[in-house]
Structure formats: structure tokens, C-alpha cells
PDB file of N, CA and C in Angstrom:
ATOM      1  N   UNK A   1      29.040 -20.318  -5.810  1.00  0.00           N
ATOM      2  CA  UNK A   1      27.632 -20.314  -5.524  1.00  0.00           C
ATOM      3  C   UNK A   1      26.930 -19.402  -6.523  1.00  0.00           C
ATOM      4  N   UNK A   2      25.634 -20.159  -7.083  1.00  0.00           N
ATOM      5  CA  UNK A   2      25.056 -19.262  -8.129  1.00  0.00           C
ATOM      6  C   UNK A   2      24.210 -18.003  -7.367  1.00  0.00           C
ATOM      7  N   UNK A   3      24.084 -16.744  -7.765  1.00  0.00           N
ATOM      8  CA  UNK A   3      23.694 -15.981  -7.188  1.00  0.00           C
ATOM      9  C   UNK A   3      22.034 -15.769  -7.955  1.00  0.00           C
ATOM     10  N   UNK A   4      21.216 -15.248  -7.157  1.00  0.00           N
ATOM     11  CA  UNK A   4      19.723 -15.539  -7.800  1.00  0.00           C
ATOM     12  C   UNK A   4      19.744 -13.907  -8.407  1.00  0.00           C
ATOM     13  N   UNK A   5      18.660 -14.044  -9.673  1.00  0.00           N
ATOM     14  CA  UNK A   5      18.213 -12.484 -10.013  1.00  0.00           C
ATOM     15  C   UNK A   5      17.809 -11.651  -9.029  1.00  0.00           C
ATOM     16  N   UNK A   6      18.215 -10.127  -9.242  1.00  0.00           N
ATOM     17  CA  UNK A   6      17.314  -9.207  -8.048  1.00  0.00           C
ATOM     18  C   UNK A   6      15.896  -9.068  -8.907  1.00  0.00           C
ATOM     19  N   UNK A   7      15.076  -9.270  -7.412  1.00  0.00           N
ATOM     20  CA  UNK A   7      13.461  -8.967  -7.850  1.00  0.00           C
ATOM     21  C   UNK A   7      13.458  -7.236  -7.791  1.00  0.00           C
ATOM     22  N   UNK A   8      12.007  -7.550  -7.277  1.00  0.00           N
ATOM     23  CA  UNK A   8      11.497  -6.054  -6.860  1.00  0.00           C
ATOM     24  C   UNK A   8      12.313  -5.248  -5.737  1.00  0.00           C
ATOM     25  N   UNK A   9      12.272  -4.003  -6.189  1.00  0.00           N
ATOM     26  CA  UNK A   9      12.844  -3.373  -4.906  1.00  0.00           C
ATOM     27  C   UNK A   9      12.071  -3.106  -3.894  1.00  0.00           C
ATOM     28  N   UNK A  10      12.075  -3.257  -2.578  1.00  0.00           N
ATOM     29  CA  UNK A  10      11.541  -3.002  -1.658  1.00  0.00           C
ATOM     30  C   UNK A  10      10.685  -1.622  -1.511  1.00  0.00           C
ATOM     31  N   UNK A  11      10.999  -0.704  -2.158  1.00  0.00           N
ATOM     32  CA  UNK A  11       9.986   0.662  -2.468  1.00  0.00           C
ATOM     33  C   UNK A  11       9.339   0.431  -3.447  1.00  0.00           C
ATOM     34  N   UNK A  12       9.692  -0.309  -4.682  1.00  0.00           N
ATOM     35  CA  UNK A  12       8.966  -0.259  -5.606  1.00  0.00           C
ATOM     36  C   UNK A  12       7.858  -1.391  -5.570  1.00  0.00           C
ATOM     37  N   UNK A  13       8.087  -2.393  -4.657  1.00  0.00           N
ATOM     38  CA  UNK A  13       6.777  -3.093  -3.831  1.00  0.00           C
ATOM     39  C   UNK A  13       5.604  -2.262  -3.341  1.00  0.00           C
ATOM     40  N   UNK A  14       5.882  -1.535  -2.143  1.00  0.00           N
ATOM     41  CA  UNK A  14       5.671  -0.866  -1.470  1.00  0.00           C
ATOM     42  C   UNK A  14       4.796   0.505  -2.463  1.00  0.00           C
ATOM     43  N   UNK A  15       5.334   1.171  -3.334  1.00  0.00           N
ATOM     44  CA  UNK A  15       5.111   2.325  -4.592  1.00  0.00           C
ATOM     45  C   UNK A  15       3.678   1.359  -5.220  1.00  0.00           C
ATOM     46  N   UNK A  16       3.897   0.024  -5.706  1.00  0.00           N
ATOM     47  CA  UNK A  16       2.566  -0.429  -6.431  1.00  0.00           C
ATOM     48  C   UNK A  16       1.491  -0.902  -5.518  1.00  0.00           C
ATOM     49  N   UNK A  17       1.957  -1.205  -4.362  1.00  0.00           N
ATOM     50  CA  UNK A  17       0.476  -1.330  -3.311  1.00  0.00           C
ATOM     51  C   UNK A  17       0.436  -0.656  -2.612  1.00  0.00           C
ATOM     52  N   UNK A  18       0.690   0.648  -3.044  1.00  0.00           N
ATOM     53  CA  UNK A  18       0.061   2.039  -2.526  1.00  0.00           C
ATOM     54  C   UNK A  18      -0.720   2.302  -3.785  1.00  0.00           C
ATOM     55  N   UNK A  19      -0.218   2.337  -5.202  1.00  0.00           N
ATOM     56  CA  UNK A  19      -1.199   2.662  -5.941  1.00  0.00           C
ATOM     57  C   UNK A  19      -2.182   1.731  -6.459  1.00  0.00           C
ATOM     58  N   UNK A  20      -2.884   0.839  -5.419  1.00  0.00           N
ATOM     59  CA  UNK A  20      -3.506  -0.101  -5.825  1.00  0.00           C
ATOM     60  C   UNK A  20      -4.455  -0.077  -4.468  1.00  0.00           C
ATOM     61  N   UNK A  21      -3.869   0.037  -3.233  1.00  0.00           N
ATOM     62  CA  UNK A  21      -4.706   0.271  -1.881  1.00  0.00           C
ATOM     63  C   UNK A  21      -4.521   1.487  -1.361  1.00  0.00           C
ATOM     64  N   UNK A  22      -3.425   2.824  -1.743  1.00  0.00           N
ATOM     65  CA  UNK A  22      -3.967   4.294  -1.284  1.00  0.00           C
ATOM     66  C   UNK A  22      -2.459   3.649  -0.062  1.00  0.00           C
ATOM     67  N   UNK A  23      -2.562   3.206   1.237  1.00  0.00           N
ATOM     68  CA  UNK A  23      -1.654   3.229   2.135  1.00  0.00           C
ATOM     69  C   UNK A  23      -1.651   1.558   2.230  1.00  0.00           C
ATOM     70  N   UNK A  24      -0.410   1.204   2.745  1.00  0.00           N
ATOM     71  CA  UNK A  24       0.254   0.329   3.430  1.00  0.00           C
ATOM     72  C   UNK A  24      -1.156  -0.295   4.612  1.00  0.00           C
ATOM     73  N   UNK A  25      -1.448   0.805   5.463  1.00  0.00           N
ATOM     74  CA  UNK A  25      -2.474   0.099   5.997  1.00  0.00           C
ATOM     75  C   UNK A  25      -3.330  -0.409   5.419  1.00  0.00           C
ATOM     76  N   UNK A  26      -3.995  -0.034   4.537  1.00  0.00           N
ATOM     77  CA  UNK A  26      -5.330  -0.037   3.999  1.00  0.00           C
ATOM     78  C   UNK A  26      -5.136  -1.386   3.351  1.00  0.00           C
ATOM     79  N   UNK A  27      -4.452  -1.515   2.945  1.00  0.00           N
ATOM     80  CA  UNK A  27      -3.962  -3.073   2.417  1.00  0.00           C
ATOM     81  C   UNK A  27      -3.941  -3.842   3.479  1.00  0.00           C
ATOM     82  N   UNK A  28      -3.215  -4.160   4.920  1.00  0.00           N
ATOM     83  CA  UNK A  28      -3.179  -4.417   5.546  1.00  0.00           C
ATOM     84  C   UNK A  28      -4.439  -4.608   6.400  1.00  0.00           C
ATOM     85  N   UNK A  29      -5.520  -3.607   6.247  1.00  0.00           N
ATOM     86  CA  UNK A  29      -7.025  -3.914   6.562  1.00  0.00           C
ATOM     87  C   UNK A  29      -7.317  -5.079   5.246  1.00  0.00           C
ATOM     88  N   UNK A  30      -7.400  -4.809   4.472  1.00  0.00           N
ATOM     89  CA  UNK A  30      -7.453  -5.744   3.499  1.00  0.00           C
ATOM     90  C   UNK A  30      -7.442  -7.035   3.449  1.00  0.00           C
ATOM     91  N   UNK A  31      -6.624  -7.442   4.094  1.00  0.00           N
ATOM     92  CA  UNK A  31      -5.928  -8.696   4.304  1.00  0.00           C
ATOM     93  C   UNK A  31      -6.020  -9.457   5.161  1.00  0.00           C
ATOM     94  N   UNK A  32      -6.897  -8.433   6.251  1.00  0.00           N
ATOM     95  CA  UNK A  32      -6.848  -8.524   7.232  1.00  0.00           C
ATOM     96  C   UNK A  32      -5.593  -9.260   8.782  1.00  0.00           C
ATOM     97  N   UNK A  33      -4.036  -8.061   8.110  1.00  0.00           N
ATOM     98  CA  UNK A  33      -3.269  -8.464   8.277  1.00  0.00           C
ATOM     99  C   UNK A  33      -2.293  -7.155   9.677  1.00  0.00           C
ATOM    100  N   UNK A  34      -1.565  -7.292  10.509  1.00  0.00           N
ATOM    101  CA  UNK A  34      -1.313  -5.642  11.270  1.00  0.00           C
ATOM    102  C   UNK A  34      -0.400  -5.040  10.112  1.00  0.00           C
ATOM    103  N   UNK A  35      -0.312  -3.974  10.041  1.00  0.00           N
ATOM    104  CA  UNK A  35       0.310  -3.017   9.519  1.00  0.00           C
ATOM    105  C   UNK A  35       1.709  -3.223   9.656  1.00  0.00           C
ATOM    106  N   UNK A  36       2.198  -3.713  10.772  1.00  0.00           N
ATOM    107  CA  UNK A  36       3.667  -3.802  11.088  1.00  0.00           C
ATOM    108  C   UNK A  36       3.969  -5.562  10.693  1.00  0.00           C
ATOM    109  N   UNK A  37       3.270  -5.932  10.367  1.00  0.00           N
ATOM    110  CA  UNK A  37       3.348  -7.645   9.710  1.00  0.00           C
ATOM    111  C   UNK A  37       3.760  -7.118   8.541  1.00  0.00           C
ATOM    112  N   UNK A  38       3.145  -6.524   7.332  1.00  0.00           N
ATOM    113  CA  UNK A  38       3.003  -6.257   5.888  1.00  0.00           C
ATOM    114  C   UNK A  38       4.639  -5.349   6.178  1.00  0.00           C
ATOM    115  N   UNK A  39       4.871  -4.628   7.192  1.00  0.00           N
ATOM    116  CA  UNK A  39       6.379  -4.221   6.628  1.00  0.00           C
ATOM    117  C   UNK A  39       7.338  -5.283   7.309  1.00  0.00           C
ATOM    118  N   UNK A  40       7.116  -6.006   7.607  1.00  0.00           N
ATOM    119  CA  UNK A  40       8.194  -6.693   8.214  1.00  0.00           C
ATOM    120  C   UNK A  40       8.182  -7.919   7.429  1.00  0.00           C
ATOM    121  N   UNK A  41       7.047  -8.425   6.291  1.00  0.00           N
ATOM    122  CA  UNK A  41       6.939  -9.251   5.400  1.00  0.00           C
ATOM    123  C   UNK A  41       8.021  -8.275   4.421  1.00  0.00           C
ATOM    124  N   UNK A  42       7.965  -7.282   4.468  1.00  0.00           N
ATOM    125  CA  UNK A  42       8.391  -6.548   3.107  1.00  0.00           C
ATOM    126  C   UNK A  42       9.882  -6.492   3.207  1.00  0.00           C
ATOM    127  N   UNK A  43      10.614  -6.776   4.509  1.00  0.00           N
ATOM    128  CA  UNK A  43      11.732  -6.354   5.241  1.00  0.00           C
ATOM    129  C   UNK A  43      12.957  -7.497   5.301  1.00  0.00           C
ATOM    130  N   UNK A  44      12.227  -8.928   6.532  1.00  0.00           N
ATOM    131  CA  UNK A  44      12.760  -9.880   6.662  1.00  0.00           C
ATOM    132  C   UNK A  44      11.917 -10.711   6.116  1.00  0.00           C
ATOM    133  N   UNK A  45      12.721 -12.018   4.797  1.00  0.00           N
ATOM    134  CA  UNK A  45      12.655 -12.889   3.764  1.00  0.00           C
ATOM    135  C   UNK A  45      11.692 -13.865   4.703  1.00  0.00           C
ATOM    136  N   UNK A  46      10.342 -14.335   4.079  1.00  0.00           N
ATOM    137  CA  UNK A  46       9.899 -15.559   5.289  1.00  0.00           C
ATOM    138  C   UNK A  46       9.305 -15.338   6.446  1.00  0.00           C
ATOM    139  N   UNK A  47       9.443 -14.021   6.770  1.00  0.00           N
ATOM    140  CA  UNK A  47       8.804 -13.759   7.891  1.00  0.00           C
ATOM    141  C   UNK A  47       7.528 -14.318   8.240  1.00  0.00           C
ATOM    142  N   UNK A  48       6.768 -14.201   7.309  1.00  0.00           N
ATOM    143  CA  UNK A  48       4.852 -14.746   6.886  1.00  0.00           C
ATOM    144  C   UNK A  48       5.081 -15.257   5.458  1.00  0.00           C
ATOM    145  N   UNK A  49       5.043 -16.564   5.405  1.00  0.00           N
ATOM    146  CA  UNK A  49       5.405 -17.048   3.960  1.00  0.00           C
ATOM    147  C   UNK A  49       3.819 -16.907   3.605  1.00  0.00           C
ATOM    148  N   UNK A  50       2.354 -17.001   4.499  1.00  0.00           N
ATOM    149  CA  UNK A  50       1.106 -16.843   4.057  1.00  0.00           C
ATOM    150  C   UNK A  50       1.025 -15.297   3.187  1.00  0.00           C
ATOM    151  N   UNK A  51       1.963 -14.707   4.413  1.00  0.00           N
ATOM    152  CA  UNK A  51       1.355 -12.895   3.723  1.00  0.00           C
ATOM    153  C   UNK A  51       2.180 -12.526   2.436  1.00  0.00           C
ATOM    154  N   UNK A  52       3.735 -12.802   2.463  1.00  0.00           N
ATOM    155  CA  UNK A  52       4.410 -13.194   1.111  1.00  0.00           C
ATOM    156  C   UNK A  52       3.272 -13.530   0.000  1.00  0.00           C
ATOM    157  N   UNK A  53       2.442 -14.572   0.118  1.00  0.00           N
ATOM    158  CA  UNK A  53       1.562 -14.979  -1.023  1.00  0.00           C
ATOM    159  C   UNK A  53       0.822 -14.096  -0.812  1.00  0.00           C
ATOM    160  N   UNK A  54      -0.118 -13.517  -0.024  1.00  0.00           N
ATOM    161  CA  UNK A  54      -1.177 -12.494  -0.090  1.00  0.00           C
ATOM    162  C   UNK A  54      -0.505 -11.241  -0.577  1.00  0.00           C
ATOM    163  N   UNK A  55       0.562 -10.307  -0.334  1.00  0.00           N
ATOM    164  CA  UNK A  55       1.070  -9.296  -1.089  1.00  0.00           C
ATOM    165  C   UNK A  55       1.265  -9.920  -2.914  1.00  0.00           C
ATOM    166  N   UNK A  56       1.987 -10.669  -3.218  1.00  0.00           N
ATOM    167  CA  UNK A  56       1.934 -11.425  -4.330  1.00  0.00           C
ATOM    168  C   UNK A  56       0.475 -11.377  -5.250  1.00  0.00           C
ATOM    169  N   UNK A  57      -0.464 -12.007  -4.778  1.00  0.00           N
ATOM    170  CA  UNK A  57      -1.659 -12.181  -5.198  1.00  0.00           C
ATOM    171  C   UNK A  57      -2.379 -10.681  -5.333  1.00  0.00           C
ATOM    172  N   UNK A  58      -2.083  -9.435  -4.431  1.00  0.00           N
ATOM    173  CA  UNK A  58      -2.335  -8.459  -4.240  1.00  0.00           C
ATOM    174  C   UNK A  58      -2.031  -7.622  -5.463  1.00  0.00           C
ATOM    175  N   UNK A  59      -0.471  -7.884  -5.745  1.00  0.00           N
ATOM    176  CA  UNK A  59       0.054  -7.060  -6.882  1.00  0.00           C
ATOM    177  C   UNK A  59      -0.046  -7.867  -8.020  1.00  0.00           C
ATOM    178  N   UNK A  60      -0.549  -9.367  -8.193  1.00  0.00           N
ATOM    179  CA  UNK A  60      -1.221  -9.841  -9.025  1.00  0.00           C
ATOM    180  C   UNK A  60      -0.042 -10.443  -9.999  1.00  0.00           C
ATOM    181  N   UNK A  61       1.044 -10.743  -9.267  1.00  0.00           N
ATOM    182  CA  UNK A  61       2.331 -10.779  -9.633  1.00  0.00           C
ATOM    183  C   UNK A  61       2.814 -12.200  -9.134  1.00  0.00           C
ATOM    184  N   UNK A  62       3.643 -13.488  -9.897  1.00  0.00           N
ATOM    185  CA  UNK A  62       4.612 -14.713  -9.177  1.00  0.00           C
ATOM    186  C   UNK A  62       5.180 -14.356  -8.082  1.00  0.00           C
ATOM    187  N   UNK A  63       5.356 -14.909  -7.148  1.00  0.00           N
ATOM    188  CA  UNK A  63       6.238 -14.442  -6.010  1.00  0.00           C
ATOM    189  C   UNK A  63       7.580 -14.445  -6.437  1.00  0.00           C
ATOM    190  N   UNK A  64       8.125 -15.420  -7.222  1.00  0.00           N
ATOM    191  CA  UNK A  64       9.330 -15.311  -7.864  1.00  0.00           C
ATOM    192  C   UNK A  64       9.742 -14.313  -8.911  1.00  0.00           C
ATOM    193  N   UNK A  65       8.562 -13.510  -9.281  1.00  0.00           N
ATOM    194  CA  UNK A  65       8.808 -12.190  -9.386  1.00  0.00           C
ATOM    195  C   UNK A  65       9.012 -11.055  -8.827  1.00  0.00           C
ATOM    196  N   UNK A  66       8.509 -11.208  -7.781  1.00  0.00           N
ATOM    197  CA  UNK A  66       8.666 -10.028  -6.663  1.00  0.00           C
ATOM    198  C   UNK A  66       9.891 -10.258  -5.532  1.00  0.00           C
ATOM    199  N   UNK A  67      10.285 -11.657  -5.706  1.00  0.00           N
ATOM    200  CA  UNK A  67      11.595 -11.907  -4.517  1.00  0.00           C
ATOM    201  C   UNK A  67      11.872 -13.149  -5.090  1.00  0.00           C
ATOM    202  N   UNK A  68      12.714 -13.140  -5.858  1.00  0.00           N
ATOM    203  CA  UNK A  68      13.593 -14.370  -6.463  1.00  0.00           C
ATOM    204  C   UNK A  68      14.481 -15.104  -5.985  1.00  0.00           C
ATOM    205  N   UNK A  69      14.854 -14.215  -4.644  1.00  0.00           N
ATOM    206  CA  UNK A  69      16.078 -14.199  -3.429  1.00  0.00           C
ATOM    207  C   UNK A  69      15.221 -15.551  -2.905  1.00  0.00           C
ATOM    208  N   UNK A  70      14.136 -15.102  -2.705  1.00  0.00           N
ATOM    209  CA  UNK A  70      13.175 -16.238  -1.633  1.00  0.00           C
ATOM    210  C   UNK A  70      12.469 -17.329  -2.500  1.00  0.00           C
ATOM    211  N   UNK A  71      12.104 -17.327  -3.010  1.00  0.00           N
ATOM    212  CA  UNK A  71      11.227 -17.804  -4.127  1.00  0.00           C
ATOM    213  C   UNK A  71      11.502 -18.445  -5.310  1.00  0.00           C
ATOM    214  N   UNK A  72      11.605 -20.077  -5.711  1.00  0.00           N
ATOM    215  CA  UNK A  72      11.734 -20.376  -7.298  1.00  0.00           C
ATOM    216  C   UNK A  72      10.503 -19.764  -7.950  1.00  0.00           C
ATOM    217  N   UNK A  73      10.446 -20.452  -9.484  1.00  0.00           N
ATOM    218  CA  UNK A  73       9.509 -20.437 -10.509  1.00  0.00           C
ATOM    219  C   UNK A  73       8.607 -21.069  -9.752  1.00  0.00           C
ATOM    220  N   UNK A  74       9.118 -22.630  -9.322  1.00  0.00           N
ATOM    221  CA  UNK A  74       7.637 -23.474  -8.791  1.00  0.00           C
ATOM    222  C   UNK A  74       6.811 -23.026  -7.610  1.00  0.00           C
ATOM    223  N   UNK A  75       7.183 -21.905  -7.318  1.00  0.00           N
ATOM    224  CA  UNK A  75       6.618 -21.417  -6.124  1.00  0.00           C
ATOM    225  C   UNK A  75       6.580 -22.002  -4.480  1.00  0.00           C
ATOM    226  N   UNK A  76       8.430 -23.029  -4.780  1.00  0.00           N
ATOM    227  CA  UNK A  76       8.674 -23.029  -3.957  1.00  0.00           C
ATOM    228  C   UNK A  76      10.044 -22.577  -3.230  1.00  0.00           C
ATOM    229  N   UNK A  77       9.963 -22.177  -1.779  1.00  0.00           N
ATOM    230  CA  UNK A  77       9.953 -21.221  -0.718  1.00  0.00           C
ATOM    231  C   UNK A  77      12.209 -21.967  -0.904  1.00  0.00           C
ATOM    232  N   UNK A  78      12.793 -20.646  -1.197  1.00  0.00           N
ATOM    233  CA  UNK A  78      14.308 -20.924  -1.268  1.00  0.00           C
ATOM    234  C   UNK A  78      14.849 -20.613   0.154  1.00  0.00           C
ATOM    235  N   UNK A  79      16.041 -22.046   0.089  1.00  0.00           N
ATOM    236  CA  UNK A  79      16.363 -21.517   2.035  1.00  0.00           C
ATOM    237  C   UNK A  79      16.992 -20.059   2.270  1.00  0.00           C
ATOM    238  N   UNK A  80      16.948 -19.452   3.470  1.00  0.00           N
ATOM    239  CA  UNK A  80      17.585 -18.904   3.823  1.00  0.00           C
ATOM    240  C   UNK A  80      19.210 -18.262   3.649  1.00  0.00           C
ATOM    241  N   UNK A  81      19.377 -17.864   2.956  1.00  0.00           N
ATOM    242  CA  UNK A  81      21.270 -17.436   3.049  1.00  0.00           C
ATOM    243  C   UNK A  81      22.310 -17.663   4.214  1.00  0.00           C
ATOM    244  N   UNK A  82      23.494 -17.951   4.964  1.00  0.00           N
ATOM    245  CA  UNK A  82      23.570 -17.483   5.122  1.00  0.00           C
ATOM    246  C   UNK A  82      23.789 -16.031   6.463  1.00  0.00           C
ATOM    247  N   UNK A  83      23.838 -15.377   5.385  1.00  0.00           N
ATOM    248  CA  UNK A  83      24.098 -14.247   4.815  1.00  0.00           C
ATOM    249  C   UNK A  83      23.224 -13.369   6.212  1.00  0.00           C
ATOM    250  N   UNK A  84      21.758 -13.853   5.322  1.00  0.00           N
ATOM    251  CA  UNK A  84      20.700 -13.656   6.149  1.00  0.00           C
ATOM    252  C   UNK A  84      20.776 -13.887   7.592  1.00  0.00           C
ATOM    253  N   UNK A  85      20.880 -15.138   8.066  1.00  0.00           N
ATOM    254  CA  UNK A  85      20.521 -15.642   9.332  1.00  0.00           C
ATOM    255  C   UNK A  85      21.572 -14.928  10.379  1.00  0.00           C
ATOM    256  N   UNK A  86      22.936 -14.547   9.813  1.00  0.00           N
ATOM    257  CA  UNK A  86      23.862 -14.233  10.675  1.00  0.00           C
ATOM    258  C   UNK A  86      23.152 -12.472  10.381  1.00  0.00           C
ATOM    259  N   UNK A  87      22.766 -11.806   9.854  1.00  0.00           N
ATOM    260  CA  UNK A  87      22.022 -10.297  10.104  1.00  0.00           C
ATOM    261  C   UNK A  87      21.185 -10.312  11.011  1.00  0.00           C
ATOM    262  N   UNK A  88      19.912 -10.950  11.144  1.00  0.00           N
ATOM    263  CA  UNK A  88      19.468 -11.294  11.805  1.00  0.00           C
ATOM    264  C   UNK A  88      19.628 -11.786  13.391  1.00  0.00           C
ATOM    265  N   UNK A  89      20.172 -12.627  13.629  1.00  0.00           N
ATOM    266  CA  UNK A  89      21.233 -12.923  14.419  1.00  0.00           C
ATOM    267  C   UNK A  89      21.696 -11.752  14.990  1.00  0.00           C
ATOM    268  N   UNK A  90      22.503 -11.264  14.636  1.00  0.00           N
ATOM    269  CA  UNK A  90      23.480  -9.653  15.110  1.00  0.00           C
ATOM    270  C   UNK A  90      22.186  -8.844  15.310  1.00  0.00           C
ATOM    271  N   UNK A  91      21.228  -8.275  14.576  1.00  0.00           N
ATOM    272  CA  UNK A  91      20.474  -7.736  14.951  1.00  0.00           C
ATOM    273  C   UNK A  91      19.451  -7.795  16.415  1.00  0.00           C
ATOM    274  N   UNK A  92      19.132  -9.432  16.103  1.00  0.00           N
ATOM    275  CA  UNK A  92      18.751  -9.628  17.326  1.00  0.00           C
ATOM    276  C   UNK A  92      19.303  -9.642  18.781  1.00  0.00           C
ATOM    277  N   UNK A  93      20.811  -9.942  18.749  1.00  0.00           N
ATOM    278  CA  UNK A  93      21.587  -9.586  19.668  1.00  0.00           C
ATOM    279  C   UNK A  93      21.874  -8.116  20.390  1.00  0.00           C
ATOM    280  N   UNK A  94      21.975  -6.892  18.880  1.00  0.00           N
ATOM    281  CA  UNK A  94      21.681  -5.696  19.499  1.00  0.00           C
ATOM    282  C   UNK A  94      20.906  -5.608  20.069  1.00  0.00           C
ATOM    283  N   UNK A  95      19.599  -5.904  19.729  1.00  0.00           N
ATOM    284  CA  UNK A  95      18.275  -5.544  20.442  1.00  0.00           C
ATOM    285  C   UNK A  95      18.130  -6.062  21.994  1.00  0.00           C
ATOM    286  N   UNK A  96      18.910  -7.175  21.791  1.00  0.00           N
ATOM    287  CA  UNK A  96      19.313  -7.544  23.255  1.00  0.00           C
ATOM    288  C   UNK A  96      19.583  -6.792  24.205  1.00  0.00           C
ATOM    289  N   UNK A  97      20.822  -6.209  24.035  1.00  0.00           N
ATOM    290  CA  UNK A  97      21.833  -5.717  24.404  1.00  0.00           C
ATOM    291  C   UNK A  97      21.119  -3.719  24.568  1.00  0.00           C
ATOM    292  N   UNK A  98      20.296  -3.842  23.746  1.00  0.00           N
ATOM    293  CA  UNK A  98      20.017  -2.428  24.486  1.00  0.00           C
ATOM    294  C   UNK A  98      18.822  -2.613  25.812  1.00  0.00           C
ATOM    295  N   UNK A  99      17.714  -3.812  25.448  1.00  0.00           N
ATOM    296  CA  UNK A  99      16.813  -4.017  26.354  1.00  0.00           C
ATOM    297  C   UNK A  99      17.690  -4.595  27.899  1.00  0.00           C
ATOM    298  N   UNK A 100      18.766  -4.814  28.070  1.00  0.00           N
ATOM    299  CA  UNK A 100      19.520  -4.689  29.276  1.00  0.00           C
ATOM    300  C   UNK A 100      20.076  -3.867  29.837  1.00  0.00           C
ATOM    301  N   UNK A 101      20.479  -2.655  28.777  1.00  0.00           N
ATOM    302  CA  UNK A 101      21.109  -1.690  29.640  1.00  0.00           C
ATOM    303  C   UNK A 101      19.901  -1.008  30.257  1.00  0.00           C
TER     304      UNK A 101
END
């Protein structure tokens, strides 16, 4: 299996739209998007494929520059790993598993 280029790092996302909107929120007013959307766009792949393009457009950057993992050249949306779905998965199961005890 071909493996895709690494994009941006997740801080260094995060590092240029702070120096472009000051905070995470403020962007997130911006966008008129919640605050905990914009990190969880930043977090899990797809989450908001709309806000994916609005951070993108934000840093004025291809999306396939900023997440190549997710993203071709044509700007269209790469499946899932995976990789991914079973993290996710387990994760969501912890979360389970503590909201019962």
C-alpha cells in the first residue's frame, strides 16, 4: 500500500491560525464555527469536511497541503484508513465504558 506524504503538523496548523486570528477561538468566531468543532476538525480526519475547507481557505493554503492523509491534489476527500476507523472505534468504546461505570 502506497503511503501518502505527511502534511502539516497539527501545531503547526494551529501556530499559523493563531498568527493570523490571535486564538483558536477568534477564528472560530470567524467562521462562525464552536471552538471545540475547529479542534476536533484539527484532530479527527473528516470530521467537518465544510470546516476542513474553511481552515484551508483561512490559511490560504490546498487542503492537500495541509492534510494529504485526507485530501488529493483534485480536492477530492481520500477514504478513511483503516487504521483510522479502528482508533476511533476503540476510542469510542472507552468512552463508553467509562460513561457506565
Amino acid at each position: 500500500m502506497a503511503r501518502h506524504p505527511k502534511g502539516m503538523h497539527m501545531e503547526n496548523i494551529k501556530a499559523a491560525l493563531r498568527v493570523e486570528y490571535g486564538t483558536l477561538r477568534a477564528l472560530a468566531r470567524t467562521l462562525d464555527r464552536s471552538p471545540s468543532l475547529i479542534s476536533k476538525v484539527l484532530t479527527y480526519p473528516h470530521y467537518s469536511i465544510p470546516t476542513e475547507r474553511l481552515i484551508a481557505k483561512a490559511l490560504n493554503k490546498p487542503l492537500h497541503h495541509i492534510w494529504p492523509e485526507r485530501w488529493t491534489e483534485n480536492g477530492e476527500s481520500r477514504p478513511r484508513s483503516n487504521t483510522q476507523n479502528a482508533n476511533e472505534i476503540s476510542s469510542s468504546h472507552t468512552s463508553q465504558k467509562r460513561h457506565a461505570a
